[in-house]
PDB file of N, CA and C in Angstrom:
ATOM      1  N   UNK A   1      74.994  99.178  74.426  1.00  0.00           N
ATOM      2  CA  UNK A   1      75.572 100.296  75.149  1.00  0.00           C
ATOM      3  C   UNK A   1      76.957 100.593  74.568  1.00  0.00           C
ATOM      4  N   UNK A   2      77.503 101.885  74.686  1.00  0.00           N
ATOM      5  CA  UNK A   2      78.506 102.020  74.051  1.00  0.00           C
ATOM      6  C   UNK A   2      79.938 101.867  75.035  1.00  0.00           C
ATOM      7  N   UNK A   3      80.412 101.080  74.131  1.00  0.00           N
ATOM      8  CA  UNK A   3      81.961 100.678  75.048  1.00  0.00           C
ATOM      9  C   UNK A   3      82.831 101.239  75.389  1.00  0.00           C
ATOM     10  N   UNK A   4      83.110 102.567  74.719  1.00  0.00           N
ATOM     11  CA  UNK A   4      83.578 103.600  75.352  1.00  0.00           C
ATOM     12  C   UNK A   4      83.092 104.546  76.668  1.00  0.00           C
ATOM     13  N   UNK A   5      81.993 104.502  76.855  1.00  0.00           N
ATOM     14  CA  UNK A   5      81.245 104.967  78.075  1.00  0.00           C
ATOM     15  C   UNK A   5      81.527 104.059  79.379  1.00  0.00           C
ATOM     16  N   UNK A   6      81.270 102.401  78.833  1.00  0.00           N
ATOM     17  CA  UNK A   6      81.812 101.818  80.164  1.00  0.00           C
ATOM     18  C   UNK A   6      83.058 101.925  80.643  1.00  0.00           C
ATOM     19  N   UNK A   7      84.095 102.359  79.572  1.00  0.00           N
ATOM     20  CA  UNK A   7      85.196 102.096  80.100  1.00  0.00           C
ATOM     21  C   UNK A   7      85.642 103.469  80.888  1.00  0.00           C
ATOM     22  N   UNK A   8      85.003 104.427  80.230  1.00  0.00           N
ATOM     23  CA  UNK A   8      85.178 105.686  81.107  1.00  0.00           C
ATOM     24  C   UNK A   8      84.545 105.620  82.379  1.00  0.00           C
ATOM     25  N   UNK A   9      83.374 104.905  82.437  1.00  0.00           N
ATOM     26  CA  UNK A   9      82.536 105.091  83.904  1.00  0.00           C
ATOM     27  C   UNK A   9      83.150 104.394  84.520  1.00  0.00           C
ATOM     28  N   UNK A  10      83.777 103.080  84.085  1.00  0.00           N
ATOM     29  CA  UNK A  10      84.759 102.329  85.027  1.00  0.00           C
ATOM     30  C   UNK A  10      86.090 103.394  85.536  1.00  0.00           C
ATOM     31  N   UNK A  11      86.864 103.878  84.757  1.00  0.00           N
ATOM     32  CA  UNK A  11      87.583 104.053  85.602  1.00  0.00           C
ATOM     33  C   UNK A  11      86.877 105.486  86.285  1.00  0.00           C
ATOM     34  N   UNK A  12      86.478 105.956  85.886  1.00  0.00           N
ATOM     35  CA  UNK A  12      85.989 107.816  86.549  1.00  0.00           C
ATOM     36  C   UNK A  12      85.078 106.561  88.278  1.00  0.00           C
ATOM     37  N   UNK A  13      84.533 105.899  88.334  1.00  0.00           N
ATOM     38  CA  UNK A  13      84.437 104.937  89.185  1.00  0.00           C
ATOM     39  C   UNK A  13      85.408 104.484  90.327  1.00  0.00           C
ATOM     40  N   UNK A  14      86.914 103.700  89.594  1.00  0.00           N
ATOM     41  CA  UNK A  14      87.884 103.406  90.411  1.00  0.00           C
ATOM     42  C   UNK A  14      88.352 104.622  90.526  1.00  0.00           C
ATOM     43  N   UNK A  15      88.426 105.712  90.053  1.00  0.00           N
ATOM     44  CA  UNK A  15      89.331 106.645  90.385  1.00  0.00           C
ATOM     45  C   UNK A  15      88.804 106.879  91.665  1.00  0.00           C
ATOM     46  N   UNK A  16      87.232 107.412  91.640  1.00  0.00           N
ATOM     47  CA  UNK A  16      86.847 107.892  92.665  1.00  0.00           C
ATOM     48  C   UNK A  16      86.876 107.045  94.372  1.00  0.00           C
ATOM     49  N   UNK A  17      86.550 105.991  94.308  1.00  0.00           N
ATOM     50  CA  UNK A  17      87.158 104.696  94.986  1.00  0.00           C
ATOM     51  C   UNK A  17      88.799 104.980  95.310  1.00  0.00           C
ATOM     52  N   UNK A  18      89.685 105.000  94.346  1.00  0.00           N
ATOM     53  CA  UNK A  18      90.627 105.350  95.441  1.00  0.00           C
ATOM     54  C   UNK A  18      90.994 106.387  96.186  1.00  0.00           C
ATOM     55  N   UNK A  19      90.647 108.377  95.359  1.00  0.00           N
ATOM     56  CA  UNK A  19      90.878 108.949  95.771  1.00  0.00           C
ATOM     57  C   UNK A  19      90.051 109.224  97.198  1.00  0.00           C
ATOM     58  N   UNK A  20      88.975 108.687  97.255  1.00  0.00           N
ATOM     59  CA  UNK A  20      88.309 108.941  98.205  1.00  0.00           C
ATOM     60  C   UNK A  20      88.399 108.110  99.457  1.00  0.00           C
ATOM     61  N   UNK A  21      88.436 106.821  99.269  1.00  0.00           N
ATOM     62  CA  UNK A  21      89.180 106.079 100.483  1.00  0.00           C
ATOM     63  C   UNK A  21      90.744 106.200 100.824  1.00  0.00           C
ATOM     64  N   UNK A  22      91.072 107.271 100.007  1.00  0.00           N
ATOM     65  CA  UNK A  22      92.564 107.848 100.665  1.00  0.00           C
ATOM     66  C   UNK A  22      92.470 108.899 101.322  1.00  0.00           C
ATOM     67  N   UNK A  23      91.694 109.602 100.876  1.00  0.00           N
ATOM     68  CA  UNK A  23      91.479 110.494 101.601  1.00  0.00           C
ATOM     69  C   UNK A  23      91.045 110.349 103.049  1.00  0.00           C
ATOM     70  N   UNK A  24      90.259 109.729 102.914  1.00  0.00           N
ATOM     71  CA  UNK A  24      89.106 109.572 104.222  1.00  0.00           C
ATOM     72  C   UNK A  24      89.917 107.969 104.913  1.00  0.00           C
ATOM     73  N   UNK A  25      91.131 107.215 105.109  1.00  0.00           N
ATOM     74  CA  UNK A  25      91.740 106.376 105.478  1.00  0.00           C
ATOM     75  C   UNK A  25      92.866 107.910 106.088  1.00  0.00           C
ATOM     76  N   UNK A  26      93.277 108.745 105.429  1.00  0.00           N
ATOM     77  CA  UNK A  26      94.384 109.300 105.874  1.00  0.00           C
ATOM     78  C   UNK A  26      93.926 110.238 106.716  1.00  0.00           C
ATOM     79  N   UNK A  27      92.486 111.121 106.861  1.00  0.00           N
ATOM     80  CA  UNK A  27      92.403 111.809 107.811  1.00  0.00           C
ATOM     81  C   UNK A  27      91.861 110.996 109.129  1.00  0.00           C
ATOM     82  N   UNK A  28      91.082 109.475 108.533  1.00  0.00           N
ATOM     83  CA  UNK A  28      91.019 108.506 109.987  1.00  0.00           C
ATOM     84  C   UNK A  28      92.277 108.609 111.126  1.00  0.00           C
ATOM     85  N   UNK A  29      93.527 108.248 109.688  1.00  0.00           N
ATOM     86  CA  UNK A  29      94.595 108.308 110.948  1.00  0.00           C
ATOM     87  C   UNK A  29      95.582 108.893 111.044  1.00  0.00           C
ATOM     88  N   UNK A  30      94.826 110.231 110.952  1.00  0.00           N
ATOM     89  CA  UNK A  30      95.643 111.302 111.433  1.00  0.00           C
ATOM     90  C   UNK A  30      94.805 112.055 112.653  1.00  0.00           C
ATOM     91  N   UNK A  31      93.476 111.557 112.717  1.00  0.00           N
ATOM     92  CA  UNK A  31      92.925 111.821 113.925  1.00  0.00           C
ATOM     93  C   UNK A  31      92.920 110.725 114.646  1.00  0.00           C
ATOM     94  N   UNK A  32      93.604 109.215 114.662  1.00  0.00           N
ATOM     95  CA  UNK A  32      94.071 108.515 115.452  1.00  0.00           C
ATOM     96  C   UNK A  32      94.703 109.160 116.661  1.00  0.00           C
ATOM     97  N   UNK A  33      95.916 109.285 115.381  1.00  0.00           N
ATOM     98  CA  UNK A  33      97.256 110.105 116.172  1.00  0.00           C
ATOM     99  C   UNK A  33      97.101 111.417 117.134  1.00  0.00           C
ATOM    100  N   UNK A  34      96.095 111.743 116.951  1.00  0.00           N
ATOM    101  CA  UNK A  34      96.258 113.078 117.670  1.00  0.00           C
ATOM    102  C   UNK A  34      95.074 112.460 118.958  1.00  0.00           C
ATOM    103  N   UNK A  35      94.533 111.508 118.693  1.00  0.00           N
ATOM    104  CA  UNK A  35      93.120 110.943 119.851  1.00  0.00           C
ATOM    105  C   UNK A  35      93.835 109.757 120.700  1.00  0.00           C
ATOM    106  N   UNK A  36      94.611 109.000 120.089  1.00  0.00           N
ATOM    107  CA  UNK A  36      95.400 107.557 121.726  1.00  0.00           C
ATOM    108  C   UNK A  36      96.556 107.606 121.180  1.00  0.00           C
ATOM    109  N   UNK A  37      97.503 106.374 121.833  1.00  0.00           N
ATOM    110  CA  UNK A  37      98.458 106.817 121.832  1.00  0.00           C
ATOM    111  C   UNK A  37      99.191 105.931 120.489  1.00  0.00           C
ATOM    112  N   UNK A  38      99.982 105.941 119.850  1.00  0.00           N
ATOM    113  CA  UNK A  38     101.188 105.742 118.985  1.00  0.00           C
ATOM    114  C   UNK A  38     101.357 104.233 118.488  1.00  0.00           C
ATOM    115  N   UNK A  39     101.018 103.742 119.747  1.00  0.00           N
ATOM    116  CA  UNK A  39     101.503 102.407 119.679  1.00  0.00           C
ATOM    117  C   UNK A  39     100.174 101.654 119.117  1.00  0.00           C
ATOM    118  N   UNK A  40      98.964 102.255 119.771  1.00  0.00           N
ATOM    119  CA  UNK A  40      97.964 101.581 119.467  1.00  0.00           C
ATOM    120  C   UNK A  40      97.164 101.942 117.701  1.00  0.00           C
ATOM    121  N   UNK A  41      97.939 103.008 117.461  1.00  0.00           N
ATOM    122  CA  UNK A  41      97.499 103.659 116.345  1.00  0.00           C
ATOM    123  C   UNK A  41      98.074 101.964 115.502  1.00  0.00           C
ATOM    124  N   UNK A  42      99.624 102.423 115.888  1.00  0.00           N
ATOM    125  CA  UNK A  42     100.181 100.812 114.898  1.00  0.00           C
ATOM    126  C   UNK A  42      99.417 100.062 114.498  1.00  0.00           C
ATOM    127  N   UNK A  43      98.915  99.328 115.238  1.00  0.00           N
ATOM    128  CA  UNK A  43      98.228  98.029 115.632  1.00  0.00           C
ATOM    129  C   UNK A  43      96.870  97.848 114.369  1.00  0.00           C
ATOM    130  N   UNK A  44      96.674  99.126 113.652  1.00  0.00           N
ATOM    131  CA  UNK A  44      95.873  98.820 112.358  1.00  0.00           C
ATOM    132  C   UNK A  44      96.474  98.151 111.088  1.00  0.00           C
ATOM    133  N   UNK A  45      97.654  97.587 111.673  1.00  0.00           N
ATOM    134  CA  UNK A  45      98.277  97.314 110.042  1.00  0.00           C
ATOM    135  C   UNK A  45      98.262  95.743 110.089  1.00  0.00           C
ATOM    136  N   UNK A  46      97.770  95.546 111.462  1.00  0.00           N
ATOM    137  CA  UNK A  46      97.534  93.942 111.497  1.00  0.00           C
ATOM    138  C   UNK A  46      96.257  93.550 111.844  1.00  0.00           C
ATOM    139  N   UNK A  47      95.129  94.697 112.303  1.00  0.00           N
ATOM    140  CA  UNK A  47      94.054  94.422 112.317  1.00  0.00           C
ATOM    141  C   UNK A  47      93.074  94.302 110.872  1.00  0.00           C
ATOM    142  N   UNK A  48      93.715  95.541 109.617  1.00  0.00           N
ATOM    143  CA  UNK A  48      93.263  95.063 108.315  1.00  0.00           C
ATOM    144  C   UNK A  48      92.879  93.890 107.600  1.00  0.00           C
ATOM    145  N   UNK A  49      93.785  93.063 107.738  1.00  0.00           N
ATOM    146  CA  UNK A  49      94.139  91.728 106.903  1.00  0.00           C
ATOM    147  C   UNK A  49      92.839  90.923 107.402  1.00  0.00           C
ATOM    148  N   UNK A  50      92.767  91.114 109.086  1.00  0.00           N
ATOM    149  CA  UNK A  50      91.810  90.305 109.647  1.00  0.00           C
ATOM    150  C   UNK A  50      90.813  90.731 108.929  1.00  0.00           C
ATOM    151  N   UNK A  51      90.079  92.221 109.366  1.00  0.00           N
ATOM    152  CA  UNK A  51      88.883  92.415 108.723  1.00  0.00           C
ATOM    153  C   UNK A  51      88.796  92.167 106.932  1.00  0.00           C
ATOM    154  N   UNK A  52      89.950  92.498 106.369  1.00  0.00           N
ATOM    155  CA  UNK A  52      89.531  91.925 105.395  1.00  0.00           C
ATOM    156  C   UNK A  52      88.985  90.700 104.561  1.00  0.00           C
ATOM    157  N   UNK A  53      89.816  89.489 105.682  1.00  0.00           N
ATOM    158  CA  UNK A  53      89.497  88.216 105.137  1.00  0.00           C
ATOM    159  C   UNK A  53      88.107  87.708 105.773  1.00  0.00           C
ATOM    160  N   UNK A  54      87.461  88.408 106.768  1.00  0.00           N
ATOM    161  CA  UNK A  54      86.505  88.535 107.456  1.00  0.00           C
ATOM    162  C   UNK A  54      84.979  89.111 106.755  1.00  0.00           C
ATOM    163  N   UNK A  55      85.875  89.806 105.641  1.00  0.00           N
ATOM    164  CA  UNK A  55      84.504  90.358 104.822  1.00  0.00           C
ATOM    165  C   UNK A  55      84.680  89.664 103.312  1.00  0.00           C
ATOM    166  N   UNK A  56      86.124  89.127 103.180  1.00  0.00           N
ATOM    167  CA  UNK A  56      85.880  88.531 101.714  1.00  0.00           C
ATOM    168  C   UNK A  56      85.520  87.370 101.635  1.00  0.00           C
ATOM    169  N   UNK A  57      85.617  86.437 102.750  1.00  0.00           N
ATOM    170  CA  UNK A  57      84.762  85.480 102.470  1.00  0.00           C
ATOM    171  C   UNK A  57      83.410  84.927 102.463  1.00  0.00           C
ATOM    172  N   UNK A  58      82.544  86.337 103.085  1.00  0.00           N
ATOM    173  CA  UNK A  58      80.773  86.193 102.556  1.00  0.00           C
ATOM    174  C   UNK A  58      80.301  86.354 101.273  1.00  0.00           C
ATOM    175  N   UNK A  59      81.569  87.364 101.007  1.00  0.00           N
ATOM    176  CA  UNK A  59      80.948  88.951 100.422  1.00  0.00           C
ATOM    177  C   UNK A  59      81.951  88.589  98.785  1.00  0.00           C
ATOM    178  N   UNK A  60      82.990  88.017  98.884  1.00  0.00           N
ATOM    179  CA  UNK A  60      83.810  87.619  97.782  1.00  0.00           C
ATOM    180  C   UNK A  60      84.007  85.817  97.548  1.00  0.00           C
ATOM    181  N   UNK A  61      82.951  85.212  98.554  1.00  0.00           N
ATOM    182  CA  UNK A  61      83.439  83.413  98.339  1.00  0.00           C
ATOM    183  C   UNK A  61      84.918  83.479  98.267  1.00  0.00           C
ATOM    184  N   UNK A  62      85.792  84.100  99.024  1.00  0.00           N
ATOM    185  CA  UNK A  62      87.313  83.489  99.475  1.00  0.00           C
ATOM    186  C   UNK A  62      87.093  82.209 100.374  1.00  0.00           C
ATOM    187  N   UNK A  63      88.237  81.562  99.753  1.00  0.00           N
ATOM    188  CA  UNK A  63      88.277  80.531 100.403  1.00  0.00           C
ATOM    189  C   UNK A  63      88.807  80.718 102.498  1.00  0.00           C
ATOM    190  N   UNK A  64      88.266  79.517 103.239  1.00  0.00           N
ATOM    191  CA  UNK A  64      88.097  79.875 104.398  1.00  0.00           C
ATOM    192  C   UNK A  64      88.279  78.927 104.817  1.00  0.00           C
ATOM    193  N   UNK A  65      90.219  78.732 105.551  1.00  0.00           N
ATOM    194  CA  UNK A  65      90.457  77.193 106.000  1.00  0.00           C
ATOM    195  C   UNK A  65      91.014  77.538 107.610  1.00  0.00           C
ATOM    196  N   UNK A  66      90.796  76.204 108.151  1.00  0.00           N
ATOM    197  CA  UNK A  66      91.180  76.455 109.704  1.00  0.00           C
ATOM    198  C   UNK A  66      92.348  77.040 109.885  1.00  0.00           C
ATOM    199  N   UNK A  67      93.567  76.884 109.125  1.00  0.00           N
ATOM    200  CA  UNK A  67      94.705  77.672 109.223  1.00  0.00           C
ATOM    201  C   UNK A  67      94.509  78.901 109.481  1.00  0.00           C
ATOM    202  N   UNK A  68      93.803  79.451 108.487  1.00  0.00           N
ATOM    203  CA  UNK A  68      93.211  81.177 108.218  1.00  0.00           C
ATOM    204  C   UNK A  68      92.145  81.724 109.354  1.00  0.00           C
ATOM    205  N   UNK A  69      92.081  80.619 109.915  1.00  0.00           N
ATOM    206  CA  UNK A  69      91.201  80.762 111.467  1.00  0.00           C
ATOM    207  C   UNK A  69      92.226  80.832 112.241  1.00  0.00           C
ATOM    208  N   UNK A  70      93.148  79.616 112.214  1.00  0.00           N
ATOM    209  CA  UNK A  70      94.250  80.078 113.339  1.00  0.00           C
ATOM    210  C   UNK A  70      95.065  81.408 113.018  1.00  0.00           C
ATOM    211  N   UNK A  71      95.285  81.832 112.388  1.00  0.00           N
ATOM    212  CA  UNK A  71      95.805  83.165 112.049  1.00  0.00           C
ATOM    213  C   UNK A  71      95.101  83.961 112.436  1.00  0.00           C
ATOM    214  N   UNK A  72      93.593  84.567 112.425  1.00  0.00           N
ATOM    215  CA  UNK A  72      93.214  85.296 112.375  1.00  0.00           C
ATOM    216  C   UNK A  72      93.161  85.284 113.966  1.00  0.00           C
ATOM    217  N   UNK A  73      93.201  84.358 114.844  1.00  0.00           N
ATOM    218  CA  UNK A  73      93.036  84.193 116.227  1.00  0.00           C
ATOM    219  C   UNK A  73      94.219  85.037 117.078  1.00  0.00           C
ATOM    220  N   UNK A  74      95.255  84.220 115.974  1.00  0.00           N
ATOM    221  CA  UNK A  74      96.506  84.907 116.598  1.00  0.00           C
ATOM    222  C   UNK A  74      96.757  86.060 116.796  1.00  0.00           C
ATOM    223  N   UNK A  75      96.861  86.650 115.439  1.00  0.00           N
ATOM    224  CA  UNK A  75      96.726  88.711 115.209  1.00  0.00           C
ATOM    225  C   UNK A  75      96.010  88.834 116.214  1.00  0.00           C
ATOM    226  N   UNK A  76      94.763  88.157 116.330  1.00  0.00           N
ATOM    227  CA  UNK A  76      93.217  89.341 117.111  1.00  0.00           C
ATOM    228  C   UNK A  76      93.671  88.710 118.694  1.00  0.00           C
ATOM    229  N   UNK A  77      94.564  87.955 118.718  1.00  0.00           N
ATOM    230  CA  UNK A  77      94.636  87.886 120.539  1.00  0.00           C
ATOM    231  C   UNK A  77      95.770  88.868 120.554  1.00  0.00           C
ATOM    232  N   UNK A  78      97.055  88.834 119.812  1.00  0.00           N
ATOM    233  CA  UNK A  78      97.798  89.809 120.238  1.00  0.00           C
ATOM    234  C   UNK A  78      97.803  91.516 119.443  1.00  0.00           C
ATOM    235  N   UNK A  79      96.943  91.625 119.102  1.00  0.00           N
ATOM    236  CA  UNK A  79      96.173  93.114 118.712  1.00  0.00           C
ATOM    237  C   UNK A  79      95.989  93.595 120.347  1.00  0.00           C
ATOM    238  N   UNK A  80      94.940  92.872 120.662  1.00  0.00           N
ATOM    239  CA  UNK A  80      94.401  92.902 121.954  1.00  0.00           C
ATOM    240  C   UNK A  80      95.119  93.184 123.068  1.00  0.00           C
ATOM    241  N   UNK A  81      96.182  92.083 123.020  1.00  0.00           N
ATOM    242  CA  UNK A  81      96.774  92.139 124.070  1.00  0.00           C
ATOM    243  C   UNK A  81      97.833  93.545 124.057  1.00  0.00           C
ATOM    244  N   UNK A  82      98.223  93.826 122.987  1.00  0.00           N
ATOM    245  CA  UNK A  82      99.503  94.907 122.677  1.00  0.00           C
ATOM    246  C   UNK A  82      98.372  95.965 123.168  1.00  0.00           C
ATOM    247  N   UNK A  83      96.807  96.450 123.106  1.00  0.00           N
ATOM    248  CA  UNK A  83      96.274  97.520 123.306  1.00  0.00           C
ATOM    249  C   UNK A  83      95.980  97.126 124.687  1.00  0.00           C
ATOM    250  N   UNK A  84      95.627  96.746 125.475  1.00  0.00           N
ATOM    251  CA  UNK A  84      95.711  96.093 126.745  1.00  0.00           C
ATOM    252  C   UNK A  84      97.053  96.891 127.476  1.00  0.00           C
ATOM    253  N   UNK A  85      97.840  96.190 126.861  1.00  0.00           N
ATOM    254  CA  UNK A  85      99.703  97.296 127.246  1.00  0.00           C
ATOM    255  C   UNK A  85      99.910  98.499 127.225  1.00  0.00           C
ATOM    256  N   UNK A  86      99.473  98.800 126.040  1.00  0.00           N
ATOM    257  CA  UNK A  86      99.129  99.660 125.612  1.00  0.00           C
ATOM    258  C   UNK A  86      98.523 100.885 126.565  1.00  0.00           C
ATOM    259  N   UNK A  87      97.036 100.686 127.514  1.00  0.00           N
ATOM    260  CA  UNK A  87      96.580 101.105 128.327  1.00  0.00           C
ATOM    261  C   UNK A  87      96.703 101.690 129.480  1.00  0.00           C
ATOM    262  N   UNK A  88      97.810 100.492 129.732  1.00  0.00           N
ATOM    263  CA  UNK A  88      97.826 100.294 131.169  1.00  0.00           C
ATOM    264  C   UNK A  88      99.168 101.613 131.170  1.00  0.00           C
ATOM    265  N   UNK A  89      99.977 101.328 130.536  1.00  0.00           N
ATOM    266  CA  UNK A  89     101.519 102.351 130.460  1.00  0.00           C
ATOM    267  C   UNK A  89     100.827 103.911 130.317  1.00  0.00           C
TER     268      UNK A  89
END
């Protein structure tokens, strides 16, 4: 196969990968913002990390230690709890 083709399909590939999960990440939350309230919109910048390490370790063999359990406990109880507050106000 010719090596110039992969390297174009690779990136014409990542390009599309990022422009498109920017796109479609930025109108998610911009119809956050306009659907609850402000505070809870926040609260995705600490729910990421979780889901991410949540999908890279089936899906990518990341490593997966009880620490990274206690962390992930922590964020996801006080995610929770801040939207809980969140609610009630």
């Amino acid at each position: 196969m010719n090596k110039r083709f992969l390297v174009i399909g690779s990136f014409a590939a990542a390009l599309w990968l990022i422009i498109s999960g920017s796109v479609i990440g930025f109108v998610a939350y911009n119809w956050l913002l306009e659907s609850v309230s402000t505070s809870l919109v926040s609260t995705y910048t600490f729910v990421n990390p979780v889901i991410a390490m949540l999908l890279g370790t089936p899906v990518l063999g990341e490593p997966f230690s009880r620490m990274i359990l206690v962390g992930l406990v922590v964020v996801t109880v006080i995610v929770i709890s801040r939207a809980e507050r969140s609610r009630k106000t």
